[in-house]
PDB file of N, CA and C in Angstrom:
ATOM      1  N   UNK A   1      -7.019   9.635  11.151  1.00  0.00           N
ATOM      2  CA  UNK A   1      -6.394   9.265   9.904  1.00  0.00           C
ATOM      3  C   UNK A   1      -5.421  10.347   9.433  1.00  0.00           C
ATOM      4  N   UNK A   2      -5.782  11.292  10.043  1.00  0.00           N
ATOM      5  CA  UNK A   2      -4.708  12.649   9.394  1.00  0.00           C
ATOM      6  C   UNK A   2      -2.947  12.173   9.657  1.00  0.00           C
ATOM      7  N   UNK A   3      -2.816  11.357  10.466  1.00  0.00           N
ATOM      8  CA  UNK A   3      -1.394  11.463  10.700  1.00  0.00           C
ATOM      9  C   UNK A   3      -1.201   9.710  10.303  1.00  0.00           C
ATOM     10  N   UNK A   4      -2.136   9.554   9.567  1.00  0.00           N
ATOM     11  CA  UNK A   4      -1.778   7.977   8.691  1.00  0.00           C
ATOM     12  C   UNK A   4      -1.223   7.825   7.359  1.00  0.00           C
ATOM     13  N   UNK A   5       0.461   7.872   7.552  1.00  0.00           N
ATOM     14  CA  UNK A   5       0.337   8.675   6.198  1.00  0.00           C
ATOM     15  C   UNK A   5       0.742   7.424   5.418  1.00  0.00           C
ATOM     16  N   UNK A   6       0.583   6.004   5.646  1.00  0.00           N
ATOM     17  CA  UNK A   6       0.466   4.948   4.534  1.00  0.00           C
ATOM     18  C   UNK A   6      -1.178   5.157   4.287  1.00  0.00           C
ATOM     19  N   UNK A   7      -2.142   5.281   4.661  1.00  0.00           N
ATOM     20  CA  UNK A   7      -3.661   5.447   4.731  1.00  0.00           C
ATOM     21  C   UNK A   7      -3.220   6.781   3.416  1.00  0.00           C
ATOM     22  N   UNK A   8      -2.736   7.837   3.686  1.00  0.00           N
ATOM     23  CA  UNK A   8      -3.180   8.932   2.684  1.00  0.00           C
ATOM     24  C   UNK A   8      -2.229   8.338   1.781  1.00  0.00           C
ATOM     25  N   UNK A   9      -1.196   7.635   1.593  1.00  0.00           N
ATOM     26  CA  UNK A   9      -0.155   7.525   0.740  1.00  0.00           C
ATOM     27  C   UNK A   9      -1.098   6.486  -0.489  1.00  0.00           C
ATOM     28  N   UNK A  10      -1.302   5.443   0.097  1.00  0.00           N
ATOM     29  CA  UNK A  10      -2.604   4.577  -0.653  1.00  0.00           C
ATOM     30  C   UNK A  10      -3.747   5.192  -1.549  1.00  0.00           C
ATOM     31  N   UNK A  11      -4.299   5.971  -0.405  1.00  0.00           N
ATOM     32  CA  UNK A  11      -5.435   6.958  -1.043  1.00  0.00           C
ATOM     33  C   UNK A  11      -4.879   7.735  -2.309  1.00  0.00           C
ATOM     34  N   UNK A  12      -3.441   8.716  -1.976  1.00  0.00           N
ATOM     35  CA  UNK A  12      -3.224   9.508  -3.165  1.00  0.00           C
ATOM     36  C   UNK A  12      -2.801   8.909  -4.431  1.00  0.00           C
ATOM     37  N   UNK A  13      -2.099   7.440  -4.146  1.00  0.00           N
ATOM     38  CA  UNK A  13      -1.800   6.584  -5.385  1.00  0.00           C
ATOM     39  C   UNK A  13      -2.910   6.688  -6.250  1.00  0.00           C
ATOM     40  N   UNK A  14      -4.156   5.533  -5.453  1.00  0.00           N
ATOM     41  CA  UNK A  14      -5.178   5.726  -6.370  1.00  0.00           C
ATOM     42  C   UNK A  14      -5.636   7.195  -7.102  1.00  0.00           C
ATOM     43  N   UNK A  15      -6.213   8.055  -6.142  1.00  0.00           N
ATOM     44  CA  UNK A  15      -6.243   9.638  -7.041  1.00  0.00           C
ATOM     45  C   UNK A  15      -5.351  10.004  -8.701  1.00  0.00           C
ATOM     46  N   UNK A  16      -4.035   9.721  -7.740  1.00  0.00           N
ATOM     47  CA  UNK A  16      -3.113  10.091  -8.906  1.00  0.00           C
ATOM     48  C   UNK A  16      -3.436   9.684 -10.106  1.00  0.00           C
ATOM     49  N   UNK A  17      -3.446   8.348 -10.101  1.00  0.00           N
ATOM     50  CA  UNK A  17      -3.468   7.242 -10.940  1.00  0.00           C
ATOM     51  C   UNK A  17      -5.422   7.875 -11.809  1.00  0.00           C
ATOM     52  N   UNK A  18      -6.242   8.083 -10.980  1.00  0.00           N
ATOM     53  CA  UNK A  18      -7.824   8.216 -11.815  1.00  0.00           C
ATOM     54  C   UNK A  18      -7.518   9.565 -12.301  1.00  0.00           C
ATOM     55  N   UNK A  19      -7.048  10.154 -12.179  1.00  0.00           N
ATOM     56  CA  UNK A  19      -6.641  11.778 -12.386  1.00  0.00           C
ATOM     57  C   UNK A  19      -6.164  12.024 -13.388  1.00  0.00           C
ATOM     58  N   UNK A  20      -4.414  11.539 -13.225  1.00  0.00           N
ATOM     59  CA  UNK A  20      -3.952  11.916 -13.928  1.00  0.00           C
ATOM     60  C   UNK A  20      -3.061  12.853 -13.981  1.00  0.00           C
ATOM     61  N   UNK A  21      -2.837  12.969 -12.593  1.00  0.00           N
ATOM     62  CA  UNK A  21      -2.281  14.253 -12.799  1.00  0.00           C
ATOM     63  C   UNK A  21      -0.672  14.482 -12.374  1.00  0.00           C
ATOM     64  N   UNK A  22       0.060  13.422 -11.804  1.00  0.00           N
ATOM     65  CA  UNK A  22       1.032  12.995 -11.933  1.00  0.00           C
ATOM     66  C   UNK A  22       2.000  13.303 -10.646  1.00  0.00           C
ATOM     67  N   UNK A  23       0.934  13.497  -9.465  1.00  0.00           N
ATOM     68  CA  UNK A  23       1.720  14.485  -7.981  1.00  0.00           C
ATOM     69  C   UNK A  23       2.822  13.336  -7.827  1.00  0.00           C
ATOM     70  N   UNK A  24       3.859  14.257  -7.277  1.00  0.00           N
ATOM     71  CA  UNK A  24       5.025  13.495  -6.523  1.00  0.00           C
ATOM     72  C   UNK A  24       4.505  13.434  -5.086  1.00  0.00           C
ATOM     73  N   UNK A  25       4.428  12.137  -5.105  1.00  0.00           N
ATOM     74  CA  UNK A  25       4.315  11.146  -3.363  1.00  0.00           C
ATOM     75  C   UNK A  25       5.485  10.529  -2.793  1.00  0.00           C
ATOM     76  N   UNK A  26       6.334  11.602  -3.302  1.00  0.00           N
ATOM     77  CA  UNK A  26       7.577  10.744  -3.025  1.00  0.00           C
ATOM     78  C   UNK A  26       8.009  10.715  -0.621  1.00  0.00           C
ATOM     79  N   UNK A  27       7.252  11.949  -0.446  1.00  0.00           N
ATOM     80  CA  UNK A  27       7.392  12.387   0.752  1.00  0.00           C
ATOM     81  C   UNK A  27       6.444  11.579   1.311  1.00  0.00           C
ATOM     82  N   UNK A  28       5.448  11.474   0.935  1.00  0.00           N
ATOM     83  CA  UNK A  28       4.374  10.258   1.555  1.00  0.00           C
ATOM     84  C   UNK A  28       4.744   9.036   1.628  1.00  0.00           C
ATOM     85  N   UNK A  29       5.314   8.843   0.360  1.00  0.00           N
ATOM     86  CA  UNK A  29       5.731   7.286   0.885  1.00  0.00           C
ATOM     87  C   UNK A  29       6.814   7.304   2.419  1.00  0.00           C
ATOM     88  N   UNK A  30       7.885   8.155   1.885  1.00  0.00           N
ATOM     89  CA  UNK A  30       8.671   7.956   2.727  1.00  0.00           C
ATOM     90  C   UNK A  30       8.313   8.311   4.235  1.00  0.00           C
ATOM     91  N   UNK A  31       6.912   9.133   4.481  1.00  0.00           N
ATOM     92  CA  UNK A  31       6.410   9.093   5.639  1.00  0.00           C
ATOM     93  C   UNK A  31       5.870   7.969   5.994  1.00  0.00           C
ATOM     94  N   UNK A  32       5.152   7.418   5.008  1.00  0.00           N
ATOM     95  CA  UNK A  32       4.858   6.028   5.397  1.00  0.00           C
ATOM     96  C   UNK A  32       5.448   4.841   6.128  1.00  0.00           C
ATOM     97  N   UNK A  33       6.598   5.078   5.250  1.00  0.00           N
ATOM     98  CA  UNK A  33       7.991   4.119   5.756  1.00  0.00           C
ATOM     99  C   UNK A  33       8.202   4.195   6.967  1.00  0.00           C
ATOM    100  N   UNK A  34       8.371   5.653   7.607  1.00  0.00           N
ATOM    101  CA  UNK A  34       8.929   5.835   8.787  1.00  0.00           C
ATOM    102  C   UNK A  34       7.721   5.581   9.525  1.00  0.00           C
ATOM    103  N   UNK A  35       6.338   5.565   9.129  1.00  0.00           N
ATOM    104  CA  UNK A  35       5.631   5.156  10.017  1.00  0.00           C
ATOM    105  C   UNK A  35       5.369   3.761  10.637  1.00  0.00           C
ATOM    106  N   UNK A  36       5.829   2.689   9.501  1.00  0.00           N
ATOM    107  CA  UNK A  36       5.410   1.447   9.733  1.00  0.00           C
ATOM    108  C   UNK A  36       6.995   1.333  10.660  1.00  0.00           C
ATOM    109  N   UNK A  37       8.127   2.004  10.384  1.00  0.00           N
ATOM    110  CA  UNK A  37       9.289   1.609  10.982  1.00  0.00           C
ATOM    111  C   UNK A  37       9.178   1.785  13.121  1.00  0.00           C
ATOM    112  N   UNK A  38       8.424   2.975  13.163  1.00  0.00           N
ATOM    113  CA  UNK A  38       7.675   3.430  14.271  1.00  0.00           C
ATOM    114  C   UNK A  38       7.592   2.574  14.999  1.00  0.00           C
ATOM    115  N   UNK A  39       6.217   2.156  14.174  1.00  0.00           N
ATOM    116  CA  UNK A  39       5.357   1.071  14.951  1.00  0.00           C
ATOM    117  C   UNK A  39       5.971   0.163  15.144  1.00  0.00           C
ATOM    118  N   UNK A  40       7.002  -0.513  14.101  1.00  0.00           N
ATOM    119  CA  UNK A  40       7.578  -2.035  14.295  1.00  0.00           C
ATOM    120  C   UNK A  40       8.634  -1.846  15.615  1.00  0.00           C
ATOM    121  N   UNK A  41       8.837  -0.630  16.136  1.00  0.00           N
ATOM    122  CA  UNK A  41       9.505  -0.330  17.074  1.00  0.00           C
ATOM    123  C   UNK A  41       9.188  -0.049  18.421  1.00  0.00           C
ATOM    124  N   UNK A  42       8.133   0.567  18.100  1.00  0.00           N
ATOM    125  CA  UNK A  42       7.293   0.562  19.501  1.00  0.00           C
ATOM    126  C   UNK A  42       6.153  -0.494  19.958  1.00  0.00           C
ATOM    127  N   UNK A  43       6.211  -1.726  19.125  1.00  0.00           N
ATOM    128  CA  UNK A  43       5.719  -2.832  19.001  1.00  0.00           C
ATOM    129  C   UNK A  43       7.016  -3.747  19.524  1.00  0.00           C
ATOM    130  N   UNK A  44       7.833  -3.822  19.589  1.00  0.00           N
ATOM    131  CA  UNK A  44       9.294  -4.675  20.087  1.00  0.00           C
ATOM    132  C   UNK A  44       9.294  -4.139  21.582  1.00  0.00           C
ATOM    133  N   UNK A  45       9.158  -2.527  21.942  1.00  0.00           N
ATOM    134  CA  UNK A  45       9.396  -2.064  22.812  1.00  0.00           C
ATOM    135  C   UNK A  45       8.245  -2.497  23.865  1.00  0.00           C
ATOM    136  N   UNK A  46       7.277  -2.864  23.383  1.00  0.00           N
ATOM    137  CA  UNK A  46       5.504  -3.206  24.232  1.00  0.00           C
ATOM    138  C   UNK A  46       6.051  -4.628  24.583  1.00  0.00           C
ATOM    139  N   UNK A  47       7.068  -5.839  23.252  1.00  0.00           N
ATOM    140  CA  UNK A  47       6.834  -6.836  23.687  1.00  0.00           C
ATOM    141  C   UNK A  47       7.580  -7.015  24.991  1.00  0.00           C
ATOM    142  N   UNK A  48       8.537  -6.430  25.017  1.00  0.00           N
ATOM    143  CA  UNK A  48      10.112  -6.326  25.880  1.00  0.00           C
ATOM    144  C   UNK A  48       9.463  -6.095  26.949  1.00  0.00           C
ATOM    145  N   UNK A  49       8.750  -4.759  27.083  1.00  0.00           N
ATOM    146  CA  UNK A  49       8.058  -4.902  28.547  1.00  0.00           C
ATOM    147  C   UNK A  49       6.689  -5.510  29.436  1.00  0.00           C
ATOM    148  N   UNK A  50       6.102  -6.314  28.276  1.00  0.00           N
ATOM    149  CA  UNK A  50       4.989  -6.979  28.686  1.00  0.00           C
ATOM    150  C   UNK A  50       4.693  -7.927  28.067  1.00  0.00           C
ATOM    151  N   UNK A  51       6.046  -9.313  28.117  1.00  0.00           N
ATOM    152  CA  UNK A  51       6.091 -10.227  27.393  1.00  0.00           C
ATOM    153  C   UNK A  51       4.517 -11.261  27.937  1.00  0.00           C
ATOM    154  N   UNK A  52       4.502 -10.770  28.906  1.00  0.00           N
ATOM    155  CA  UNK A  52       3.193 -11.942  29.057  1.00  0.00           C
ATOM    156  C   UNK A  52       1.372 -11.356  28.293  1.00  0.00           C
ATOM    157  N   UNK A  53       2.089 -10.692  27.752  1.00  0.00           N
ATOM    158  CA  UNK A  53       0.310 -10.180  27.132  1.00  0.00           C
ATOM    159  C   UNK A  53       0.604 -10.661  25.942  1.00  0.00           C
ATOM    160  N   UNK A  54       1.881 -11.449  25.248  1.00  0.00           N
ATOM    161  CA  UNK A  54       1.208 -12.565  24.317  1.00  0.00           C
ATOM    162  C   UNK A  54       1.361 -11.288  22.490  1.00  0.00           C
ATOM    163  N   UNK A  55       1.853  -9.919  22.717  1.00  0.00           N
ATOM    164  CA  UNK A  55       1.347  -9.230  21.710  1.00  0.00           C
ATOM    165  C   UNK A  55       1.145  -9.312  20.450  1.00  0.00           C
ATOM    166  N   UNK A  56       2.304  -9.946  19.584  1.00  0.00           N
ATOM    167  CA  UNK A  56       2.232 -10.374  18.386  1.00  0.00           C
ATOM    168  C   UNK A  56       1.328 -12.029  18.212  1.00  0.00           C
ATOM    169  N   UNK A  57       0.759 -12.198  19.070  1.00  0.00           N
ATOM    170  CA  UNK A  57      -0.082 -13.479  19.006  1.00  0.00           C
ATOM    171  C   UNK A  57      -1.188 -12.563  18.649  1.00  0.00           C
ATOM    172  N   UNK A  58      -1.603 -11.721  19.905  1.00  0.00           N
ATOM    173  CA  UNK A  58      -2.621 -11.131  19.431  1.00  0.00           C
ATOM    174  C   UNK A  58      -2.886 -10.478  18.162  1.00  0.00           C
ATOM    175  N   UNK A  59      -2.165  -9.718  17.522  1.00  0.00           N
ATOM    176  CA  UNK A  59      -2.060  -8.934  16.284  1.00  0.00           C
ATOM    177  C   UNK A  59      -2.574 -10.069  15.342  1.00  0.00           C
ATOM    178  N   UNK A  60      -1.707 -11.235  15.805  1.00  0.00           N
ATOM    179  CA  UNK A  60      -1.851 -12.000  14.442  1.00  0.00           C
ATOM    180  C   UNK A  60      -3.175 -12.377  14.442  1.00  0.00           C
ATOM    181  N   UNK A  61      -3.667 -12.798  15.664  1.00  0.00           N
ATOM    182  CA  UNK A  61      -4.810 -13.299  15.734  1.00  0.00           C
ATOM    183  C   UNK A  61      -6.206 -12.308  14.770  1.00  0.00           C
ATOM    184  N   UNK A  62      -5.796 -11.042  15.098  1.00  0.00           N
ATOM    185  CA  UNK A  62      -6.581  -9.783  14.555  1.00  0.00           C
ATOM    186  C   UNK A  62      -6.383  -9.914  13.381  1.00  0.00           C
ATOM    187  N   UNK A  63      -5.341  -9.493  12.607  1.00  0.00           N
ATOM    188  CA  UNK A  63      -5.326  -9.608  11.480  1.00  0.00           C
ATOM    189  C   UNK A  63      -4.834 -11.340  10.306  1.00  0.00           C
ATOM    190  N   UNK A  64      -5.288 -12.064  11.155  1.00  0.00           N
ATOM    191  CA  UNK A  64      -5.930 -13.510  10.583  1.00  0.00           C
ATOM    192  C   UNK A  64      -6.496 -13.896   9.820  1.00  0.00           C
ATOM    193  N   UNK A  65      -7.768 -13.127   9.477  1.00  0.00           N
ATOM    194  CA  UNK A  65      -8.852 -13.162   8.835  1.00  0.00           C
ATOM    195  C   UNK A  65      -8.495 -11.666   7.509  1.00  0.00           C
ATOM    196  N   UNK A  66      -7.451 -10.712   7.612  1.00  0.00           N
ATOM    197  CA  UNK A  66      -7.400  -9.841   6.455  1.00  0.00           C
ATOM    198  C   UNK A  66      -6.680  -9.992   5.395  1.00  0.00           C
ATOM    199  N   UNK A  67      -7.409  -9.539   4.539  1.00  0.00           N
ATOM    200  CA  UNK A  67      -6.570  -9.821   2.961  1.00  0.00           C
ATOM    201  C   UNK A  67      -6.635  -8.661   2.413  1.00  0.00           C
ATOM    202  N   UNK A  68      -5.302  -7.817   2.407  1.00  0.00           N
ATOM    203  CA  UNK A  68      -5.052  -6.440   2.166  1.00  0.00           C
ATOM    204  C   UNK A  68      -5.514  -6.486   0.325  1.00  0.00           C
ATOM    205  N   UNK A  69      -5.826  -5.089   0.056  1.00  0.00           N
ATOM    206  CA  UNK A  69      -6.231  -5.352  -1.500  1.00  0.00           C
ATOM    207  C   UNK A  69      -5.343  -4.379  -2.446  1.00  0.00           C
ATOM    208  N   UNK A  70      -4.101  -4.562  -2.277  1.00  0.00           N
ATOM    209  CA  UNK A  70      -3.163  -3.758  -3.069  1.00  0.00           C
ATOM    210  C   UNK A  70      -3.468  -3.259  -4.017  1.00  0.00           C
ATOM    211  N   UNK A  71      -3.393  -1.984  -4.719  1.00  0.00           N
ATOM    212  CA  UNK A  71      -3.557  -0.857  -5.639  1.00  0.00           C
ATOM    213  C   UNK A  71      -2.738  -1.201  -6.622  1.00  0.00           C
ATOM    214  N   UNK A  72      -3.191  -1.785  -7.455  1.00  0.00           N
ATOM    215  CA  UNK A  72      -2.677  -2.431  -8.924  1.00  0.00           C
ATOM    216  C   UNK A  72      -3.477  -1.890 -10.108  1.00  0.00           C
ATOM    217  N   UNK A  73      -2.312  -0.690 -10.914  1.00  0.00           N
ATOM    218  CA  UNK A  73      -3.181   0.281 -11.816  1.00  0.00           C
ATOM    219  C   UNK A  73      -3.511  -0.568 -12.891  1.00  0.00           C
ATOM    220  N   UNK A  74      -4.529  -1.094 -13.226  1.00  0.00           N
ATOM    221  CA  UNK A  74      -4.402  -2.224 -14.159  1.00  0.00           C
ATOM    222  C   UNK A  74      -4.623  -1.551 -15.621  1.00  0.00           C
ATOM    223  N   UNK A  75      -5.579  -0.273 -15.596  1.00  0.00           N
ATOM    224  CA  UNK A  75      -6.149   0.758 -17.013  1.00  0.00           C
ATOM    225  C   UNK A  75      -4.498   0.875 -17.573  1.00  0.00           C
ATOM    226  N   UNK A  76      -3.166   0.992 -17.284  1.00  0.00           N
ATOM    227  CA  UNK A  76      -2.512   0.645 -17.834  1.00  0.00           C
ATOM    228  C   UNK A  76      -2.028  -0.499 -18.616  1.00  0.00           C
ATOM    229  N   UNK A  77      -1.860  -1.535 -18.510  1.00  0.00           N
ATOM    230  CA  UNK A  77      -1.552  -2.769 -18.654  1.00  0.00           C
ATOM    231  C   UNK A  77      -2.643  -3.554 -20.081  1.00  0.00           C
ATOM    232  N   UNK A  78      -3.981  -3.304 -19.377  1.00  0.00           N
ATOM    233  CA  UNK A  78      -5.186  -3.509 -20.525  1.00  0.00           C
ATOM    234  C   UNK A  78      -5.135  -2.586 -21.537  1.00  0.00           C
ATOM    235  N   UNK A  79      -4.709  -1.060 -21.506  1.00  0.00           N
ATOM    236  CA  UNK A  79      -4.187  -0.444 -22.503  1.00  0.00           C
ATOM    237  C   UNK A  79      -3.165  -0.828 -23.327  1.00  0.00           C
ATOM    238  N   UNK A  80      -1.766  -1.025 -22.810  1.00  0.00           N
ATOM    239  CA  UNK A  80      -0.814  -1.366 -23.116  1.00  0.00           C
ATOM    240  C   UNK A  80      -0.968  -2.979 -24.286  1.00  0.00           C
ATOM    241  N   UNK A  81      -1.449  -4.203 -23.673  1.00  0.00           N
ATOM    242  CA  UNK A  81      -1.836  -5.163 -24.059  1.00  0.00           C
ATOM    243  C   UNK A  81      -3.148  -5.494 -25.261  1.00  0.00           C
ATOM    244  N   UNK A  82      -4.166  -5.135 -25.298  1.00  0.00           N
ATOM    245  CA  UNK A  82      -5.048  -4.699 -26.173  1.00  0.00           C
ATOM    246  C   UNK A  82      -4.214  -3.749 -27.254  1.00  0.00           C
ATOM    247  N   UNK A  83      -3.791  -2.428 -26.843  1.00  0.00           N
ATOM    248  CA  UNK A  83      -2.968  -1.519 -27.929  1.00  0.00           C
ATOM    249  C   UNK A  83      -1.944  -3.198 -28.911  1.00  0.00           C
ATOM    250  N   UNK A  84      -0.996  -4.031 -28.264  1.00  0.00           N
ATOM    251  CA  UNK A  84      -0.772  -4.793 -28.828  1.00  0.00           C
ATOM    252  C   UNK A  84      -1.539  -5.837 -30.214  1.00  0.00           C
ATOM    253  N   UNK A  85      -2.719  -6.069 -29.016  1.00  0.00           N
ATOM    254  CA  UNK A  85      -3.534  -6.567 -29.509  1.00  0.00           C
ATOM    255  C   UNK A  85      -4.318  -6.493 -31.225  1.00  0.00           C
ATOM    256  N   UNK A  86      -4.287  -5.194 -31.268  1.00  0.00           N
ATOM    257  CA  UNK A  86      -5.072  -4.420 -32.056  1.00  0.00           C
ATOM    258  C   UNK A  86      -3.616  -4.429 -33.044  1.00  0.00           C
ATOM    259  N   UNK A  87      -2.491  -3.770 -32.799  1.00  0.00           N
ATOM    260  CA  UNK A  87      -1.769  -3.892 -33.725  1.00  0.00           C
ATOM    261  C   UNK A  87      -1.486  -4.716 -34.419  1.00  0.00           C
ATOM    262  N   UNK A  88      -1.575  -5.966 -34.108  1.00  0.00           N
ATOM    263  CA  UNK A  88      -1.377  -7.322 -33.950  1.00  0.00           C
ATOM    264  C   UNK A  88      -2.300  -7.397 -35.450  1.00  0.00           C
ATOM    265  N   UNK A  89      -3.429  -7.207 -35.071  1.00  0.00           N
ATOM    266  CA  UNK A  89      -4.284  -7.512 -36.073  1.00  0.00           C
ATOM    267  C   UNK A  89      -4.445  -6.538 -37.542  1.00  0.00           C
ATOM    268  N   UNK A  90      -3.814  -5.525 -37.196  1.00  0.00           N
ATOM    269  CA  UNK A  90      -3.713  -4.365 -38.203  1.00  0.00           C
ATOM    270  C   UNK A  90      -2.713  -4.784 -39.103  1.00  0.00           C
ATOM    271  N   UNK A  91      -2.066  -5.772 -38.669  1.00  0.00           N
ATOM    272  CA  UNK A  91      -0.461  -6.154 -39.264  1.00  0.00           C
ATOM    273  C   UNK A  91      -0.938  -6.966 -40.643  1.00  0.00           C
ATOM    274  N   UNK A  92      -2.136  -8.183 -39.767  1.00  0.00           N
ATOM    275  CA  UNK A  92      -2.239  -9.331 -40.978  1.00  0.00           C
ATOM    276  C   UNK A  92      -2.782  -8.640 -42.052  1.00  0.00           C
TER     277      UNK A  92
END
């Protein structure tokens, strides 16, 4: 996992986000990027030379059954909305 850097990029979102503490991930992401760009490349390059192993059938087949669970800071939003909320009612 050390050289997964959408895996740590994910991980440090969340941190950031329970923390608080406001790190720039700006280099992680963009390692990230270049990582998925990688793969989508050396994944073209596997199909090109071994079109009969079917590869992106297989992948799909693997990941068929996953439902990624995106990092959606929500303690914002319920803050934000409730804070409304409440004003809302302070008004009448």
């Amino acid at each position: 996992m050390e050289n997964d850097f959408k895996a740590w990029y994910d991980l440090m979102r969340r941190f950031n986000h329970m923390t608080g503490l406001g790190l720039d991930l700006s280099d992680l992401a963009r390692r990230s990027d270049e990582l998925f760009n990688v793969m989508g490349e050396k994944l073209n390059t596997l199909e090109r030379r071994l079109p009969q192993h079917n590869i992106r059938d297989y992948l799909a087949e693997l990941t068929g059954d996953f439902v990624e669970m995106p990092f959606m800071p929500l303690d914002d939003v319920w803050e934000r909305e409730l804070g409304d909320l409440f004003e809302d009612l302070e008004d009448d």
